[in-house]
N, C-alpha and C. Protein backbone atom coordinates (compact mmCIF):
# COMPACT_ATOMS: atom_id res chain seq x y z
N UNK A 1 29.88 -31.15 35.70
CA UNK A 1 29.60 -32.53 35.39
C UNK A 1 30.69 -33.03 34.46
N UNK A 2 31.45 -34.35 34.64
CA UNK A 2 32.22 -34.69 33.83
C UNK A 2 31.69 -35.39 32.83
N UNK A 3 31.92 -35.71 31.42
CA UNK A 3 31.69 -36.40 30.88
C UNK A 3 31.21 -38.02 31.36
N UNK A 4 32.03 -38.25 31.83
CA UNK A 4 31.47 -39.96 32.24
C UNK A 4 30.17 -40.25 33.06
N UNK A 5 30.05 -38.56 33.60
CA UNK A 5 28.61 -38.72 34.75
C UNK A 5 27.45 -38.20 33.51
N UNK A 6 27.53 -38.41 32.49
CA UNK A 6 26.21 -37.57 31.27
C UNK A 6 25.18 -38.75 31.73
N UNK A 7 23.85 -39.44 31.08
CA UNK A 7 23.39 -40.23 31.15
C UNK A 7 23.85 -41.18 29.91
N UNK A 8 23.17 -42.07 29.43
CA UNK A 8 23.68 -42.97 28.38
C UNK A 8 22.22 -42.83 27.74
N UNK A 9 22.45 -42.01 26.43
CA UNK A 9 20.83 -42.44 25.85
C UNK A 9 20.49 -43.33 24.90
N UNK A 10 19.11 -43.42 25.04
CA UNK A 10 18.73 -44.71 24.19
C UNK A 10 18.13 -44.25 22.64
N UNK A 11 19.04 -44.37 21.47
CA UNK A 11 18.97 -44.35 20.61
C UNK A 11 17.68 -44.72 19.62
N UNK A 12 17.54 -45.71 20.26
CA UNK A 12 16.05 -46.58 19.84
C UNK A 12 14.64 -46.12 20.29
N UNK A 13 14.84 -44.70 21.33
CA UNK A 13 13.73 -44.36 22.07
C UNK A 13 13.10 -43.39 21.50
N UNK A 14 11.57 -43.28 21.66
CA UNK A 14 10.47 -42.40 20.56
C UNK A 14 11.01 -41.27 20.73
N UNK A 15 11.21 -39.39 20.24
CA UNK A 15 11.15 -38.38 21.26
C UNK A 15 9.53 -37.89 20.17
N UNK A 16 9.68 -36.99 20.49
CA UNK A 16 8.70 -35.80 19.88
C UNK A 16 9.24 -35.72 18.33
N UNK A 17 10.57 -35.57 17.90
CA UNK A 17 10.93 -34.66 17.35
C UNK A 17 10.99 -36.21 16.23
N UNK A 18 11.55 -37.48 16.89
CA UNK A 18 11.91 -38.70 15.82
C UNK A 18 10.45 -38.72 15.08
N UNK A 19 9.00 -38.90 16.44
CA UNK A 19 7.43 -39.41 16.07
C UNK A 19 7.45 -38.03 15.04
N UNK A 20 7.40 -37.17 14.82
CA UNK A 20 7.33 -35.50 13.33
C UNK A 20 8.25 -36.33 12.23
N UNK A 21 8.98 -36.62 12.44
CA UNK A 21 9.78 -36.84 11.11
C UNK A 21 9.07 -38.41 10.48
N UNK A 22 8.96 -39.32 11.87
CA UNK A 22 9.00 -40.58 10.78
C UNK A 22 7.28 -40.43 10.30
N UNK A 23 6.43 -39.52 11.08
CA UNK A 23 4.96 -39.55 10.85
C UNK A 23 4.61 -38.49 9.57
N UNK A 24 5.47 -37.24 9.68
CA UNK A 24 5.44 -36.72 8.58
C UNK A 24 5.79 -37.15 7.33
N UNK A 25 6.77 -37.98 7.11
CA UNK A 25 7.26 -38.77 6.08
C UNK A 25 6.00 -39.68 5.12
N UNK A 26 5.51 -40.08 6.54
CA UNK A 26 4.45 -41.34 6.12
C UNK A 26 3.75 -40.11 5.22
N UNK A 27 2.83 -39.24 5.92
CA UNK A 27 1.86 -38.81 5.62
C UNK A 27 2.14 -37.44 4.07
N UNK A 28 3.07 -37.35 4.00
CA UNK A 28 3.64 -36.56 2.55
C UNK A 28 3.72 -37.84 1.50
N UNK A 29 4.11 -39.03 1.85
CA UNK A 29 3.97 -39.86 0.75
C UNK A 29 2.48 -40.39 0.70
N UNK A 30 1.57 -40.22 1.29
CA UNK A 30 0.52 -40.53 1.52
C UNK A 30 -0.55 -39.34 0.57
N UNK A 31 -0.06 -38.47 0.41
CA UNK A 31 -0.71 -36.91 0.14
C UNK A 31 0.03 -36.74 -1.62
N UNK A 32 1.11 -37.12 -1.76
CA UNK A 32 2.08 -37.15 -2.99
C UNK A 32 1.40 -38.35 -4.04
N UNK A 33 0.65 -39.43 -2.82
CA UNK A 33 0.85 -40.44 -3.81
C UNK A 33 2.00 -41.21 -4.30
N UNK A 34 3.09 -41.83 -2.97
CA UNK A 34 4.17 -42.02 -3.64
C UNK A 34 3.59 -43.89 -2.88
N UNK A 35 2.15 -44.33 -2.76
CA UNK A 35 2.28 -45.74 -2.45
C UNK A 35 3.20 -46.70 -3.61
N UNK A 36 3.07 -47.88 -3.63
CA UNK A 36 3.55 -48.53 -4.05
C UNK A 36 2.35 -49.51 -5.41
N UNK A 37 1.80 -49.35 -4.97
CA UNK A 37 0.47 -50.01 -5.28
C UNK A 37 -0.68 -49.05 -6.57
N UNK A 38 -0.24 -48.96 -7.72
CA UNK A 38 -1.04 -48.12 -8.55
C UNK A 38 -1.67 -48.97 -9.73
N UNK A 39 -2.93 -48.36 -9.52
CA UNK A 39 -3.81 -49.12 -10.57
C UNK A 39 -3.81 -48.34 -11.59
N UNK A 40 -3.57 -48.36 -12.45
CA UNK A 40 -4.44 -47.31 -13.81
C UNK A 40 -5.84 -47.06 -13.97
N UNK A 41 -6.18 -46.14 -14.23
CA UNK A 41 -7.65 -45.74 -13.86
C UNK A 41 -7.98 -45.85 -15.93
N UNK A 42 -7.20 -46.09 -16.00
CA UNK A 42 -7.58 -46.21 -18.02
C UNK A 42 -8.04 -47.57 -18.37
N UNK A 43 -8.61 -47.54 -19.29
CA UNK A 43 -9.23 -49.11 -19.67
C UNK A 43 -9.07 -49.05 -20.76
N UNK A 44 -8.88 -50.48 -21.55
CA UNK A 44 -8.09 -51.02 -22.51
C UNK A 44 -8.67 -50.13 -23.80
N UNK A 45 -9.47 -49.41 -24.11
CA UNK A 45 -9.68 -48.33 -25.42
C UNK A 45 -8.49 -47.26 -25.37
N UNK A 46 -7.56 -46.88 -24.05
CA UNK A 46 -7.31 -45.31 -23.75
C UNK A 46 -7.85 -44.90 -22.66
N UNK A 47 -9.17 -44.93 -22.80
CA UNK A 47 -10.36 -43.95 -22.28
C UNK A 47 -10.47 -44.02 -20.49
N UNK A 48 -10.55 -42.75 -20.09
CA UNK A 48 -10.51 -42.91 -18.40
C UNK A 48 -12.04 -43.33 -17.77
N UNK A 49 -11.57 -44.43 -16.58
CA UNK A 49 -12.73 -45.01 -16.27
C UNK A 49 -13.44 -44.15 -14.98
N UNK A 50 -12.41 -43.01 -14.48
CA UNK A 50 -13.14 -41.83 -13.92
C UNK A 50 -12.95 -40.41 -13.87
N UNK A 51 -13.00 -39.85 -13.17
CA UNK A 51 -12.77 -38.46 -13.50
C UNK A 51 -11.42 -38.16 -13.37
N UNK A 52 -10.36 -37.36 -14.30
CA UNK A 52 -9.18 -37.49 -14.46
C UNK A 52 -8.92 -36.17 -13.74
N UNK A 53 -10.26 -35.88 -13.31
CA UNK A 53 -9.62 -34.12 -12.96
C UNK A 53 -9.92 -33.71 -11.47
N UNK A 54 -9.77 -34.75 -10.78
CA UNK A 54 -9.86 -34.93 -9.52
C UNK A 54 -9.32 -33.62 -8.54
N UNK A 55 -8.14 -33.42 -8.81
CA UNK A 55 -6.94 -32.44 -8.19
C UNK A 55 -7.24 -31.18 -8.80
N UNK A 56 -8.67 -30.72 -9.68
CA UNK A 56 -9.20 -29.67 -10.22
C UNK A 56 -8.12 -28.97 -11.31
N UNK A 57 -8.50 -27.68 -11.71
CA UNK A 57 -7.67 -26.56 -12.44
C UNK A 57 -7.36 -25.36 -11.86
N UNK A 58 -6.64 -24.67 -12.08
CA UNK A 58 -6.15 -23.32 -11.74
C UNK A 58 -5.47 -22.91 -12.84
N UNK A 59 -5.62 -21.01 -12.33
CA UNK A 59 -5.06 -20.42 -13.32
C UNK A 59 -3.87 -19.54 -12.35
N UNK A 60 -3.41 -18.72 -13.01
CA UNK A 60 -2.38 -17.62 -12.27
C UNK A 60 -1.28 -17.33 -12.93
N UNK A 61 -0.71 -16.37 -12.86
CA UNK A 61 0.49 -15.40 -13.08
C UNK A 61 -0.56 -14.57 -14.30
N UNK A 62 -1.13 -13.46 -14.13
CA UNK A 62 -1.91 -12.75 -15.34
C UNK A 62 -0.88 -11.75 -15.79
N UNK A 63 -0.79 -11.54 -16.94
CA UNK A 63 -0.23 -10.41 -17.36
C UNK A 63 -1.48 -9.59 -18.41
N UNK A 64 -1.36 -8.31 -18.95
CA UNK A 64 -1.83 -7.93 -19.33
C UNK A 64 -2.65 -8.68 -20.59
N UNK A 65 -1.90 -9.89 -21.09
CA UNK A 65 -2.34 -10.24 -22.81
C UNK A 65 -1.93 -11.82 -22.39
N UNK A 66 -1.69 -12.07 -21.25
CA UNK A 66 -1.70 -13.94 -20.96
C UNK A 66 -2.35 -13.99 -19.96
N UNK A 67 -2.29 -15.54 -19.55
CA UNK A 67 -2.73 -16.28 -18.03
C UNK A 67 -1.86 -16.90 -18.09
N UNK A 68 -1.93 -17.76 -17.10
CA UNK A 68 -1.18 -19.44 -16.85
C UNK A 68 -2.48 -20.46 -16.24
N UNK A 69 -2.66 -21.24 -17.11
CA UNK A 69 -3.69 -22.11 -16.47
C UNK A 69 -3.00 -23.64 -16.64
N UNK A 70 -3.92 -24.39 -15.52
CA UNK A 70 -3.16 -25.60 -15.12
C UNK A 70 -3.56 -26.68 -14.91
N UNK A 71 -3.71 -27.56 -14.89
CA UNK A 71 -4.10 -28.92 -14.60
C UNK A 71 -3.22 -30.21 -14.58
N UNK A 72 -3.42 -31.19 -13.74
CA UNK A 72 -2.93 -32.64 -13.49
C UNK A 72 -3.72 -33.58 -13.77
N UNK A 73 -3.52 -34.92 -14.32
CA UNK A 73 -4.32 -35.93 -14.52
C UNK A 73 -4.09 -36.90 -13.64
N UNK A 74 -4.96 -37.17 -12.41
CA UNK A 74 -4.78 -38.26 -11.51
C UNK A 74 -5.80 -38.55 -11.31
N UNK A 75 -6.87 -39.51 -11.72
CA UNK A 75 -8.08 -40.39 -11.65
C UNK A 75 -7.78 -40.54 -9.74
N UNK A 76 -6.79 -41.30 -9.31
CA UNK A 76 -6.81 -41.47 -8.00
C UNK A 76 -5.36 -40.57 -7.62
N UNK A 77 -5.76 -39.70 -6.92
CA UNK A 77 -4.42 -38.87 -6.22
C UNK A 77 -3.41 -39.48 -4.99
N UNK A 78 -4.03 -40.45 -4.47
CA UNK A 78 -3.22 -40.56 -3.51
C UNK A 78 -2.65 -41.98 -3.86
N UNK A 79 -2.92 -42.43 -4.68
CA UNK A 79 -2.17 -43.48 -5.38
C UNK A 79 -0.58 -43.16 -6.04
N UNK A 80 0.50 -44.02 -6.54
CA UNK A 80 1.01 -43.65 -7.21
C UNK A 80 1.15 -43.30 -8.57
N UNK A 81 1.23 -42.09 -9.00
CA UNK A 81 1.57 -41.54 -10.24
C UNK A 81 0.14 -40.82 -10.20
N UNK A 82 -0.97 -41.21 -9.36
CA UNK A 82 -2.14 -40.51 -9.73
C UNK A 82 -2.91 -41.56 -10.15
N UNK A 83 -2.50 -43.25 -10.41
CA UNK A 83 -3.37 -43.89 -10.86
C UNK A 83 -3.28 -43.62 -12.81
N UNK A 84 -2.00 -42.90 -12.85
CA UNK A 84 -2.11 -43.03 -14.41
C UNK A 84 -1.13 -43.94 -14.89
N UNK A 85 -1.05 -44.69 -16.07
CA UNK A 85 -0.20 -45.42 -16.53
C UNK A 85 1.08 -44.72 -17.33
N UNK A 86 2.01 -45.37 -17.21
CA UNK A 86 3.33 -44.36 -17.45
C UNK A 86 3.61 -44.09 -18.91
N UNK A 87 2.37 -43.22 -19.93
CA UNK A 87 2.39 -42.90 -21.18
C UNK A 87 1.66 -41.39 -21.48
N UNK A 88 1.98 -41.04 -22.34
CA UNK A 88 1.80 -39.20 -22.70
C UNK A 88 0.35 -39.26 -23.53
N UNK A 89 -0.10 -38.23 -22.66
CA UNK A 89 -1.68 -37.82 -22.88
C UNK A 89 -1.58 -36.44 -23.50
N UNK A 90 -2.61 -36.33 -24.84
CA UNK A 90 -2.70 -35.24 -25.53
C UNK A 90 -3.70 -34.29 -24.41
N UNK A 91 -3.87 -33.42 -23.88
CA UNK A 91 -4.58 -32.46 -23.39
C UNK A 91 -5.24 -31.13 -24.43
N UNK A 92 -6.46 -31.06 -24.76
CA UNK A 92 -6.59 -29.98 -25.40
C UNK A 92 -7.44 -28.64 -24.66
N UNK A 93 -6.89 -27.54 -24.52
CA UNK A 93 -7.40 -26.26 -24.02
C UNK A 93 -7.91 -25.33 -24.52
N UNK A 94 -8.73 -24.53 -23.96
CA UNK A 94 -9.47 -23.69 -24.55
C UNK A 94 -10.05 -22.47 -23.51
N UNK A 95 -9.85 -21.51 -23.95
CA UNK A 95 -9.96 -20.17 -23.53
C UNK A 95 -11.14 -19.27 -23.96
N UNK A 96 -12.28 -19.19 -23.72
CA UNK A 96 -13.39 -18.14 -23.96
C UNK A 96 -14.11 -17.30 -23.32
N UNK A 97 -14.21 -15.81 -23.69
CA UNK A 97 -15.35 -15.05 -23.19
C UNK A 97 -16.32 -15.26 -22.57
N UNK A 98 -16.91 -16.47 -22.39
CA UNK A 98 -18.22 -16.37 -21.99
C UNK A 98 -18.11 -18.07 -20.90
N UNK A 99 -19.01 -18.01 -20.22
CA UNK A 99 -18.92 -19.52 -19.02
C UNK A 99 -19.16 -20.51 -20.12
N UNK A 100 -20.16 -20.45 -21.19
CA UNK A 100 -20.73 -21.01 -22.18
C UNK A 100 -19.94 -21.70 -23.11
N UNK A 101 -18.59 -21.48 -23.31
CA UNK A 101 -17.12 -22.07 -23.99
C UNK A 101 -17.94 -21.52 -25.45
N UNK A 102 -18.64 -21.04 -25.69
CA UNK A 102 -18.91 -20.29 -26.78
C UNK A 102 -17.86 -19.50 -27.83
N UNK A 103 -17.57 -18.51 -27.11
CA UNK A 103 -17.00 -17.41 -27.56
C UNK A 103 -15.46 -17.70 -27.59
N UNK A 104 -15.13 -18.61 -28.29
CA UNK A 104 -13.59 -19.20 -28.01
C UNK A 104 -12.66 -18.29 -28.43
N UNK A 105 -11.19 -17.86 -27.92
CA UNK A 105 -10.67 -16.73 -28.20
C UNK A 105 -8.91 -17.66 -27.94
N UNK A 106 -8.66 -18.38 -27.78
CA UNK A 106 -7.88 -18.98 -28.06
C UNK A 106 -7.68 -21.16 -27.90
N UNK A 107 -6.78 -21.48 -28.28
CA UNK A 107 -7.30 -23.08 -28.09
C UNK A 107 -5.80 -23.52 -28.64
N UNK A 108 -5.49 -25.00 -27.77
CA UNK A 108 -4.49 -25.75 -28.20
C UNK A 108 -4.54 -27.30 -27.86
N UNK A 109 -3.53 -27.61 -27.53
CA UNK A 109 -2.99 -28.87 -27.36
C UNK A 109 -1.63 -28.65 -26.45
N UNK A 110 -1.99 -29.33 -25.14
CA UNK A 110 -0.52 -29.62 -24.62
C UNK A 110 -0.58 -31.06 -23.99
N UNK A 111 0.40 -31.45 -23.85
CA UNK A 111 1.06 -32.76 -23.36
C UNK A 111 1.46 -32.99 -21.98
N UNK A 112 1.10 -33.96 -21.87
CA UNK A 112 0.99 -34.53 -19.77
C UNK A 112 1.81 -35.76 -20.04
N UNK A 113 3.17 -35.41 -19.71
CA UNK A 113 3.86 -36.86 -19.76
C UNK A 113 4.02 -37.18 -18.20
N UNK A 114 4.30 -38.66 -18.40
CA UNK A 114 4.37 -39.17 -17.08
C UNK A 114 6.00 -38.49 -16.04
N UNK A 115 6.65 -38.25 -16.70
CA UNK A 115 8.06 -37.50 -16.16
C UNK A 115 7.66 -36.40 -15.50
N UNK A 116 6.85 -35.69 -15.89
CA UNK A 116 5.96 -34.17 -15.12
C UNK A 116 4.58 -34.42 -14.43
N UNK A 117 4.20 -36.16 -13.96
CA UNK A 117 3.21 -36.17 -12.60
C UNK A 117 1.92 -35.95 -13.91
N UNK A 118 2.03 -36.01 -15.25
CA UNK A 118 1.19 -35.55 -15.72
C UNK A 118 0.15 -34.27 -15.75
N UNK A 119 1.14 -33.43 -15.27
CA UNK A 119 0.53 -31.83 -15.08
C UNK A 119 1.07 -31.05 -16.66
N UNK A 120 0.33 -30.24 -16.52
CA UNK A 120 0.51 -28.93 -17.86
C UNK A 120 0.26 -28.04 -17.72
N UNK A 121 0.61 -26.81 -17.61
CA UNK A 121 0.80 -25.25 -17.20
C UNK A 121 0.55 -25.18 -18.66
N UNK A 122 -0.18 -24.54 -19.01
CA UNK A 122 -0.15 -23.35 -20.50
C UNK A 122 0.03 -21.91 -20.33
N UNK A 123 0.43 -21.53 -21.12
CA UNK A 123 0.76 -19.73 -21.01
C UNK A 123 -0.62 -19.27 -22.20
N UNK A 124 -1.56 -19.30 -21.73
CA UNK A 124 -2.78 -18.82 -22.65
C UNK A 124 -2.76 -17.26 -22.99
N UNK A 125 -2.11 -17.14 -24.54
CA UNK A 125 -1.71 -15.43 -24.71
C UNK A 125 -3.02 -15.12 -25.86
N UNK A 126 -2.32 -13.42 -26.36
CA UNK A 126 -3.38 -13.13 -26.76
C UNK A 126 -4.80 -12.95 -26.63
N UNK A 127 -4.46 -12.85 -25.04
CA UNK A 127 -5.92 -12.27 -24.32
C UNK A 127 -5.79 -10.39 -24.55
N UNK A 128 -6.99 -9.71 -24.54
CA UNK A 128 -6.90 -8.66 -24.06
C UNK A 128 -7.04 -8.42 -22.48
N UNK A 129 -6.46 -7.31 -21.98
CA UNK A 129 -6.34 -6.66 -20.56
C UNK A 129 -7.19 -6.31 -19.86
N UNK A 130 -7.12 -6.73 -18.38
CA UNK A 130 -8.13 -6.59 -17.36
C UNK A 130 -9.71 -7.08 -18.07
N UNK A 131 -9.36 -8.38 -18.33
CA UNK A 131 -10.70 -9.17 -19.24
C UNK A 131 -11.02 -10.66 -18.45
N UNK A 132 -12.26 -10.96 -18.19
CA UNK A 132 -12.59 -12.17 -17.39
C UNK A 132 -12.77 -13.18 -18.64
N UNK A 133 -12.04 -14.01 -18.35
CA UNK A 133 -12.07 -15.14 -19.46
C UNK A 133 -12.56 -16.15 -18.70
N UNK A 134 -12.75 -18.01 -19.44
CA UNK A 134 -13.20 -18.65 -18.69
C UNK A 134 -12.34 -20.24 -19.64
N UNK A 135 -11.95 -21.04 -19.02
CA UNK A 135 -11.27 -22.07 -19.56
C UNK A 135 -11.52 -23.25 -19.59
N UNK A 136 -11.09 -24.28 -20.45
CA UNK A 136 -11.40 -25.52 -19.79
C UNK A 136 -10.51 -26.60 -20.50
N UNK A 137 -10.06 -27.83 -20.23
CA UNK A 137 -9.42 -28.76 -19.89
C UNK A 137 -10.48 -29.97 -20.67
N UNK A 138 -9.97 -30.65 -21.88
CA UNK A 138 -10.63 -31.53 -22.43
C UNK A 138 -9.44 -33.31 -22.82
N UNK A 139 -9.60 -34.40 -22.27
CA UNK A 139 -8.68 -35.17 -22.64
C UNK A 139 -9.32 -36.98 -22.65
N UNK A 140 -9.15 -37.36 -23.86
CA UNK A 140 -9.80 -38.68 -24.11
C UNK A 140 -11.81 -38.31 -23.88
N UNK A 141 -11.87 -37.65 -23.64
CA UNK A 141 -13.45 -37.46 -24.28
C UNK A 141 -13.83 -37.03 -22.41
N UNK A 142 -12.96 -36.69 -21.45
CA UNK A 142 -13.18 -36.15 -20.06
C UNK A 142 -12.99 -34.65 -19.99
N UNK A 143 -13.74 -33.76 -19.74
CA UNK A 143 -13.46 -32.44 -19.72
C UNK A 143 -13.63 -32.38 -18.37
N UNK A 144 -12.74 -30.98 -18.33
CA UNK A 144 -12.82 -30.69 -16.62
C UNK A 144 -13.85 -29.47 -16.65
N UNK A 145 -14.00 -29.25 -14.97
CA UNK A 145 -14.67 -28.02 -15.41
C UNK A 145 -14.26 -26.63 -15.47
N UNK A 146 -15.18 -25.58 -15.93
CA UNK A 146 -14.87 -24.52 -16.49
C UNK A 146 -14.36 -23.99 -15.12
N UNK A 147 -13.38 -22.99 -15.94
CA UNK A 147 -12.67 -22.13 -14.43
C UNK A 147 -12.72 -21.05 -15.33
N UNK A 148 -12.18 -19.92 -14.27
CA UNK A 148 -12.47 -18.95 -14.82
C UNK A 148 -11.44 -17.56 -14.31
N UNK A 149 -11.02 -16.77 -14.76
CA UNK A 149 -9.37 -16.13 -14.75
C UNK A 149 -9.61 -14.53 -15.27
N UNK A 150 -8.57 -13.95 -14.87
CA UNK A 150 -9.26 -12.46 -15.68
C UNK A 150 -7.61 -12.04 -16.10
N UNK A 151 -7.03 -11.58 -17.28
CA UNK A 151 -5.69 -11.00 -17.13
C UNK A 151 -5.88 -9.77 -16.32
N UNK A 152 -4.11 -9.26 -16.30
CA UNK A 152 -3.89 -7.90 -15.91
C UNK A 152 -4.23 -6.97 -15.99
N UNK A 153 -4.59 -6.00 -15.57
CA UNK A 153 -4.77 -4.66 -16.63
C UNK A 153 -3.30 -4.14 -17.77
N UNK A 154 -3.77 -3.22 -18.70
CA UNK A 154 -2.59 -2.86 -19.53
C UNK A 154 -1.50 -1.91 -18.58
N UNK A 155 -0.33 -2.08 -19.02
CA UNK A 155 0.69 -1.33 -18.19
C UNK A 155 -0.07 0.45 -18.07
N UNK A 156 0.52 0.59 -17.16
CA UNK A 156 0.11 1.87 -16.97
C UNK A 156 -1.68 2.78 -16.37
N UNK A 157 -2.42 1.76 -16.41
CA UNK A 157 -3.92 1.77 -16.89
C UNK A 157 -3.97 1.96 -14.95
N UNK A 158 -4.87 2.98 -15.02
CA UNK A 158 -5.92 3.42 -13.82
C UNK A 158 -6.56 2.34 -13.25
N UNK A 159 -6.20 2.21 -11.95
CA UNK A 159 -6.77 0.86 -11.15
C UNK A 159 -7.65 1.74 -10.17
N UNK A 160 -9.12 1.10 -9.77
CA UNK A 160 -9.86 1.50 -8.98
C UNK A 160 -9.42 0.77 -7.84
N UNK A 161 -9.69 -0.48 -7.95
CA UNK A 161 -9.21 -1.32 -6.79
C UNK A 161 -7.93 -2.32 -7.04
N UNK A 162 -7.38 -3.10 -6.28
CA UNK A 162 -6.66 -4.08 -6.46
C UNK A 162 -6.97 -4.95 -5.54
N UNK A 163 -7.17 -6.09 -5.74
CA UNK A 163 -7.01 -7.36 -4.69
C UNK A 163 -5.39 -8.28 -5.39
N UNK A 164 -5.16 -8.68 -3.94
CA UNK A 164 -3.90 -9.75 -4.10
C UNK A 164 -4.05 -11.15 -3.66
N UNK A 165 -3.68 -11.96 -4.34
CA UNK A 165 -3.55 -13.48 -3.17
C UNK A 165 -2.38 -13.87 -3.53
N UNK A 166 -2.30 -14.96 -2.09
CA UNK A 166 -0.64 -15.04 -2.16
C UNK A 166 -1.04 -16.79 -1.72
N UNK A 167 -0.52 -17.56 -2.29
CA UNK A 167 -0.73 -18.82 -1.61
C UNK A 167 0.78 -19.77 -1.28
N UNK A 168 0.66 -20.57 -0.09
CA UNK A 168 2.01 -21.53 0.11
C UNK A 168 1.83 -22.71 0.87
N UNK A 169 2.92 -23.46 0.70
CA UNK A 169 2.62 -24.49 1.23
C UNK A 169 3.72 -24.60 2.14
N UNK A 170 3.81 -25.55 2.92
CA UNK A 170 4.88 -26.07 3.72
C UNK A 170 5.74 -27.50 3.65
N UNK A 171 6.47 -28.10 3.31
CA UNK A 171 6.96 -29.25 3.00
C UNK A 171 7.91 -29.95 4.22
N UNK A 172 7.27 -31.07 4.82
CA UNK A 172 8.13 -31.25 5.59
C UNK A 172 8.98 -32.09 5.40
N UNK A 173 10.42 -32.63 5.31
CA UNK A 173 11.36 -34.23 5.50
C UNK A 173 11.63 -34.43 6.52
N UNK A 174 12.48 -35.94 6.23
CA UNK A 174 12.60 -36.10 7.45
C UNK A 174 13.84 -35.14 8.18
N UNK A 175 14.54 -34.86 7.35
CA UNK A 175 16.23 -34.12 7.70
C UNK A 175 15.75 -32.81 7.79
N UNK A 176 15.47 -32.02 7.01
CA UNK A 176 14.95 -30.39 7.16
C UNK A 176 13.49 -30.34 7.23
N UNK A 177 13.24 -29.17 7.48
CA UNK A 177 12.84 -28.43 7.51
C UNK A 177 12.12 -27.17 6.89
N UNK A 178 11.74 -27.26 5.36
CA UNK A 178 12.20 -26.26 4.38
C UNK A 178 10.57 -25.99 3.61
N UNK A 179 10.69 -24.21 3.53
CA UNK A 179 9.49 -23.67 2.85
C UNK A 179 9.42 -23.63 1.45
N UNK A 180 8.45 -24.32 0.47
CA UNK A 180 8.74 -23.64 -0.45
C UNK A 180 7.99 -23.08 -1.37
């Protein structure tokens, strides 16, 4: 076939592969929260007018004598920013023995600025090893609820069992393709 006999294609025409990119696009900004249109879910005291802890808590990476526990503040998630207004929220945490927030065994303060989606990872140390702790997430008078985490065992220490989890996501653009 020579070149001049190819067909002539139409640039402007749907395939499979254009409808994935321009539909995936939509629907990651849709899931991100990147509309255009964000209300603040705060009312003129500070104070949130619903639940800020929508997108829940998690914990993970245990080491023997830490956790990592986590949370985001987005009253509405699929809004932009989460529906928060673009100013830094004190977050205070707390770490205890018991579901009861009783037995408190460590506690702080971290910060959710709007530059970080309003999320906060803490490195909750000074746990002891292979120990079920239980946490929780307190901000403008909204607590989240209790979760609950166990560290590592101590280096070296006799394991009966082990369980693993592994979690991931997939990210699609419109140009690649890419895991991360």
């Amino acid at each position: 076939m020579r070149p001049t006999d190819l067909p002539e294609i139409d640039t402007t025409a749907q395939n499979r592969r254009t409808f994935m990119q321009r539909t995936g696009g939509v629907s990651l900004a849709a899931v991100l929260g990147l509309s255009t249109s964000a209300s603040a879910m705060v009312d003129d005291d500070g104070n949130f007018e619903s639940d800020p802890y929508t997108l829940g808590i998690a914990s993970g990476d245990p080491l023997p004598d830490s956790v990592i526990i986590w949370t985001r503040l987005a009253p509405n998630p699929l809004e932009a920013d989460g529906a928060m207004p673009s100013e830094t929220f004190s977050v205070e945490w707390t770490v205890a023995t018991d579901e009861g927030m009783s037995d408190i065994v460590n506690t702080g303060t971290a910060t959710a600025e709007p530059d970080h989606a309003h999320t906060i990872h803490v490195d909750a140390d000074g746990l002891e090893p292979a120990t079920e702790y239980y946490y929780q997430f307190a901000c403008r008078g909204e607590t989240s609820p209790i979760g609950r985490t166990k560290t590592a065992p101590a280096a070296g220490a006799s394991v009966d069992a082990f369980q693993f989890g592994f979690a991931s996501w997939y990210v699609f653009t419109p140009r690649t393709q890419q895991l991360v």
